[in-house]
C-alpha atoms as a PDB file:
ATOM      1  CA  UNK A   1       0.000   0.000   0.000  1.00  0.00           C
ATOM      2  CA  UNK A   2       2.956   2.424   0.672  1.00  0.00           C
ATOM      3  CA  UNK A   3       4.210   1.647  -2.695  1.00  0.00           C
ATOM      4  CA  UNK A   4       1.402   2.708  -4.174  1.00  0.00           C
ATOM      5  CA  UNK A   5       1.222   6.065  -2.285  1.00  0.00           C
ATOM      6  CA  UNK A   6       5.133   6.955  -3.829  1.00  0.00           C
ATOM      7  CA  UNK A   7       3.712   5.886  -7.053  1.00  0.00           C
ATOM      8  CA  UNK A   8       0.661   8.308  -6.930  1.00  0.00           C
ATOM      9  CA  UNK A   9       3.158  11.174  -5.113  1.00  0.00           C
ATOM     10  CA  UNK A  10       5.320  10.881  -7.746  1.00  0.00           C
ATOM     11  CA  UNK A  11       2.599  11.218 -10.778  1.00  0.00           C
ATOM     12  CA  UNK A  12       1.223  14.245  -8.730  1.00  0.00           C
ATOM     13  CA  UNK A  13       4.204  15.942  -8.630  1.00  0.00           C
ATOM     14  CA  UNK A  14       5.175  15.400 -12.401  1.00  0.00           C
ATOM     15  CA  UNK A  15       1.064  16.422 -13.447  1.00  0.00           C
ATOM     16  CA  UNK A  16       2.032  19.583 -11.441  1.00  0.00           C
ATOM     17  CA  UNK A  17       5.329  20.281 -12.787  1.00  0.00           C
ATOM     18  CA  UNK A  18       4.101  19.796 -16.522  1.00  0.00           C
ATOM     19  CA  UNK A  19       1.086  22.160 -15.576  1.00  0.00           C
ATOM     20  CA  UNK A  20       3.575  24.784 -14.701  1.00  0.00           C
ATOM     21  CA  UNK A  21       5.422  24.455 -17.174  1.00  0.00           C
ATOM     22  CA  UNK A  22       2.634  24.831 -19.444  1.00  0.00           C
ATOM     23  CA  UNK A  23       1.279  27.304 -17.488  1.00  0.00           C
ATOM     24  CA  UNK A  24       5.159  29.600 -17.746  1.00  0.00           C
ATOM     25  CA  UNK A  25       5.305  28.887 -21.511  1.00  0.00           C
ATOM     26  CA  UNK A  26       1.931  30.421 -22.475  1.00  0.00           C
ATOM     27  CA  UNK A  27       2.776  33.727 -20.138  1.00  0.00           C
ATOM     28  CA  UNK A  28       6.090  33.741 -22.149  1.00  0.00           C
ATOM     29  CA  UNK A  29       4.188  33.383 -25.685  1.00  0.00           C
ATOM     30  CA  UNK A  30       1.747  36.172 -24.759  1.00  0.00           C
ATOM     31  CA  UNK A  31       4.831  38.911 -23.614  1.00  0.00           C
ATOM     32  CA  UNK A  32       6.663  38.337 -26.751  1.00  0.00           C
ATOM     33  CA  UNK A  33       5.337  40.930 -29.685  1.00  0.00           C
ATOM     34  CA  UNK A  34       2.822  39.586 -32.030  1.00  0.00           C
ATOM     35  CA  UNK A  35       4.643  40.055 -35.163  1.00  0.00           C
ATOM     36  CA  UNK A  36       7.868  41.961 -35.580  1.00  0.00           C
ATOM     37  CA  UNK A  37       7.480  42.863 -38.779  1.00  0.00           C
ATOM     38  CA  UNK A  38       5.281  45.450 -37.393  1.00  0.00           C
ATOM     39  CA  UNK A  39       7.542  47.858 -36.270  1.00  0.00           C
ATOM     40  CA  UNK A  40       9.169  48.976 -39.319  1.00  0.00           C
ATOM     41  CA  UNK A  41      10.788  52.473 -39.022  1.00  0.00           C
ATOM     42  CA  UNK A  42       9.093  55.377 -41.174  1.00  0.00           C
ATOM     43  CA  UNK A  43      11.600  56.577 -44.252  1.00  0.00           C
ATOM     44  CA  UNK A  44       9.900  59.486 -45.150  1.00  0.00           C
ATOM     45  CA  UNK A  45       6.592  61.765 -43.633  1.00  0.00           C
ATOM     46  CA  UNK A  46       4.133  63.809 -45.321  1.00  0.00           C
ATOM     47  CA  UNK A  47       2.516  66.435 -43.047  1.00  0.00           C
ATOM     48  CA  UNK A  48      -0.979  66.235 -43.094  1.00  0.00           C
ATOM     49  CA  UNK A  49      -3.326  69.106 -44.414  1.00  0.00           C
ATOM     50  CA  UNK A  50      -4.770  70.971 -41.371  1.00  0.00           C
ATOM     51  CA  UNK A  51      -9.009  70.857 -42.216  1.00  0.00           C
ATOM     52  CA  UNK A  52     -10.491  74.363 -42.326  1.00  0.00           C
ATOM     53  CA  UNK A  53     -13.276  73.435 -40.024  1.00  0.00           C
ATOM     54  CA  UNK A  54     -10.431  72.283 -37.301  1.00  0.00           C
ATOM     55  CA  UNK A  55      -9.161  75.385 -37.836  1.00  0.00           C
ATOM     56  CA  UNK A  56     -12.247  77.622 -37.226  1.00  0.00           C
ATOM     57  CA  UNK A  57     -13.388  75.495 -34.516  1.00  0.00           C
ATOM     58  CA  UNK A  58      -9.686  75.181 -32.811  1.00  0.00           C
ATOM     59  CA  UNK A  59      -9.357  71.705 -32.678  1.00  0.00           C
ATOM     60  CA  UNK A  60      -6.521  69.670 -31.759  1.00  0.00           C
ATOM     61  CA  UNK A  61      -5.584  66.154 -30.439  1.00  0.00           C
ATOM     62  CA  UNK A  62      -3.770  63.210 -31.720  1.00  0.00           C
ATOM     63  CA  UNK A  63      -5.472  60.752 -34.773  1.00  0.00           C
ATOM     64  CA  UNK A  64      -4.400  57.126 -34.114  1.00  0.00           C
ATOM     65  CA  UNK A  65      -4.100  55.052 -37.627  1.00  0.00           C
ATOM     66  CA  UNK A  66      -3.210  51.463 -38.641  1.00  0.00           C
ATOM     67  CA  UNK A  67      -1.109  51.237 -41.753  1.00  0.00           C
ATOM     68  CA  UNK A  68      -1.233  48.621 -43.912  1.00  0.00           C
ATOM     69  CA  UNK A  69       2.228  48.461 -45.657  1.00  0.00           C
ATOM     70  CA  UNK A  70       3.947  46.358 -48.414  1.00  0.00           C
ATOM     71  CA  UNK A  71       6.608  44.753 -48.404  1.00  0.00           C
ATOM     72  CA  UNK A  72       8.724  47.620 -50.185  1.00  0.00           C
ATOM     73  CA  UNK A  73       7.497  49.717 -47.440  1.00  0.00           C
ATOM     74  CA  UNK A  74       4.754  51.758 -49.372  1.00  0.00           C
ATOM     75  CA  UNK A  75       1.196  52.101 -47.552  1.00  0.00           C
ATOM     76  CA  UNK A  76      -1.494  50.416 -49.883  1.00  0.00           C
ATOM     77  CA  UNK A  77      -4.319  51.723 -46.827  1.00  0.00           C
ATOM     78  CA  UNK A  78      -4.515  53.593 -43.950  1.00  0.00           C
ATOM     79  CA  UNK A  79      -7.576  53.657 -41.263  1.00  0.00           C
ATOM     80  CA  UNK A  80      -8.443  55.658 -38.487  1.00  0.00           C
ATOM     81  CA  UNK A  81      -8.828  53.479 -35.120  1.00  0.00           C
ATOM     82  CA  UNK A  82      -9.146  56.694 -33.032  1.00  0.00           C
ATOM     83  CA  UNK A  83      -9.030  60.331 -32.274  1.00  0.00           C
ATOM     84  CA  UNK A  84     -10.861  63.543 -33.653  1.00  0.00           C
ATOM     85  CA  UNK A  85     -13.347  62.488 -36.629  1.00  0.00           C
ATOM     86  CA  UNK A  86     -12.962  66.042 -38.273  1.00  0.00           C
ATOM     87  CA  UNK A  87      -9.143  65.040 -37.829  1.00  0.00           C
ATOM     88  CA  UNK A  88      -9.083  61.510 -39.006  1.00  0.00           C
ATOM     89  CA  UNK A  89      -9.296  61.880 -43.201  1.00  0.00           C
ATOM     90  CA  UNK A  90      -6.570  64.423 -43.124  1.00  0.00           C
ATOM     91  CA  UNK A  91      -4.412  62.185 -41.097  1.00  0.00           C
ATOM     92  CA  UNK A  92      -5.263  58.998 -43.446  1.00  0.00           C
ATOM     93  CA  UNK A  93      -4.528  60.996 -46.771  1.00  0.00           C
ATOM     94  CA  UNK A  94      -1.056  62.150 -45.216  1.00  0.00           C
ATOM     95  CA  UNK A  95      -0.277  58.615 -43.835  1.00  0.00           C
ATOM     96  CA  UNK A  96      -1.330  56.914 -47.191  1.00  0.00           C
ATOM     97  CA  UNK A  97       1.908  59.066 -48.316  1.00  0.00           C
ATOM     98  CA  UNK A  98       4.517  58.001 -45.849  1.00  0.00           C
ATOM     99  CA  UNK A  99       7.442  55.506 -46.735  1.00  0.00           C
ATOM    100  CA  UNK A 100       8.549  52.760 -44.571  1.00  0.00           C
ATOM    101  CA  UNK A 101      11.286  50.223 -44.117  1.00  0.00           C
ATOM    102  CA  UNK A 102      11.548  47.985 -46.726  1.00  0.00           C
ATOM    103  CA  UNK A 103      10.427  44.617 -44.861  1.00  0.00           C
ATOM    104  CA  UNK A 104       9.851  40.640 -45.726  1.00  0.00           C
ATOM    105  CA  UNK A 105       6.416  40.550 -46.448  1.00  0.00           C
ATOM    106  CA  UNK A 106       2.941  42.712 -45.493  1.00  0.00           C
ATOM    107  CA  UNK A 107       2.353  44.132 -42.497  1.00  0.00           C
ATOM    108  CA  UNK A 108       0.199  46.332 -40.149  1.00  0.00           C
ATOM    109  CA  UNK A 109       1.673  49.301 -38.934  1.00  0.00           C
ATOM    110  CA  UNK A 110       0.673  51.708 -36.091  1.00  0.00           C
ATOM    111  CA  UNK A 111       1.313  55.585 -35.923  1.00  0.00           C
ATOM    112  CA  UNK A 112       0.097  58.346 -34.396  1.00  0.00           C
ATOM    113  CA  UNK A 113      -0.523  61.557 -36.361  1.00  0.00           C
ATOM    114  CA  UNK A 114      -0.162  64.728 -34.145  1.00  0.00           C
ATOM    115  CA  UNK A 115      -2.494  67.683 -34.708  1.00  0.00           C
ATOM    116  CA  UNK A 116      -2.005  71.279 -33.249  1.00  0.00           C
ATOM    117  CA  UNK A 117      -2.745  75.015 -34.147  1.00  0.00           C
ATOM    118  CA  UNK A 118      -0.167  77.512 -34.066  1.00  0.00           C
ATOM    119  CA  UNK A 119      -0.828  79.744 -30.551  1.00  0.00           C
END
């Protein structure tokens, strides 16, 4: 009957230690970066066109976009996932003009397009 007590102990322990090892390689997958590809440095900016009506009505803020961009770093499209709506075509029109690394295949690229008036 002891015997059988070691033998249980000892399957315990190793269900346990492949649990936590389990357990430490799926924290380890989901802190690594989804793709590296995505963080390709920008080559060359365009500024985008300040709209009139953002003008008149003094607004400012910051127009988050997600860049789709080929593999010879040119953006094919370029969508608003947040900020100022009477920002966010002006900032897509600029960033669909924007040059990137040169990278391995297609990938999805974040920026952040600034907006602000001249005090």
């Amino acid at each position: 009957m002891k015997e059988s007590r070691f033998v249980m102990s000892g399957m315990r322990l190793t269900a346990v230690r492949l649990f936590q090892a389990a357990a430490l390689a799926l924290v380890v997958t989901l802190a690594m970066p989804a793709r590296a590809a995505d963080d390709r440095a920008v080559k060359s900016r365009v500024a985008p066109i300040y709209p009139d009506i953002a003008k008149r009505m003094k607004v400012e803020g910051v127009v988050n976009i997600q860049a789709t961009v080929d593999p010879n770093g040119k953006v094919s499209d370029a969508k608003s996932v947040g900020g100022n709506l009477i920002l966010a075509p002006a900032a897509e029109d600029a960033v669909r003009k924007w040059v990137f690394e040169a990278g391995p295949g297609v990938s999805k690229v974040k920026v952040d397009v600034n907006f602000v008036l001249a005090h």
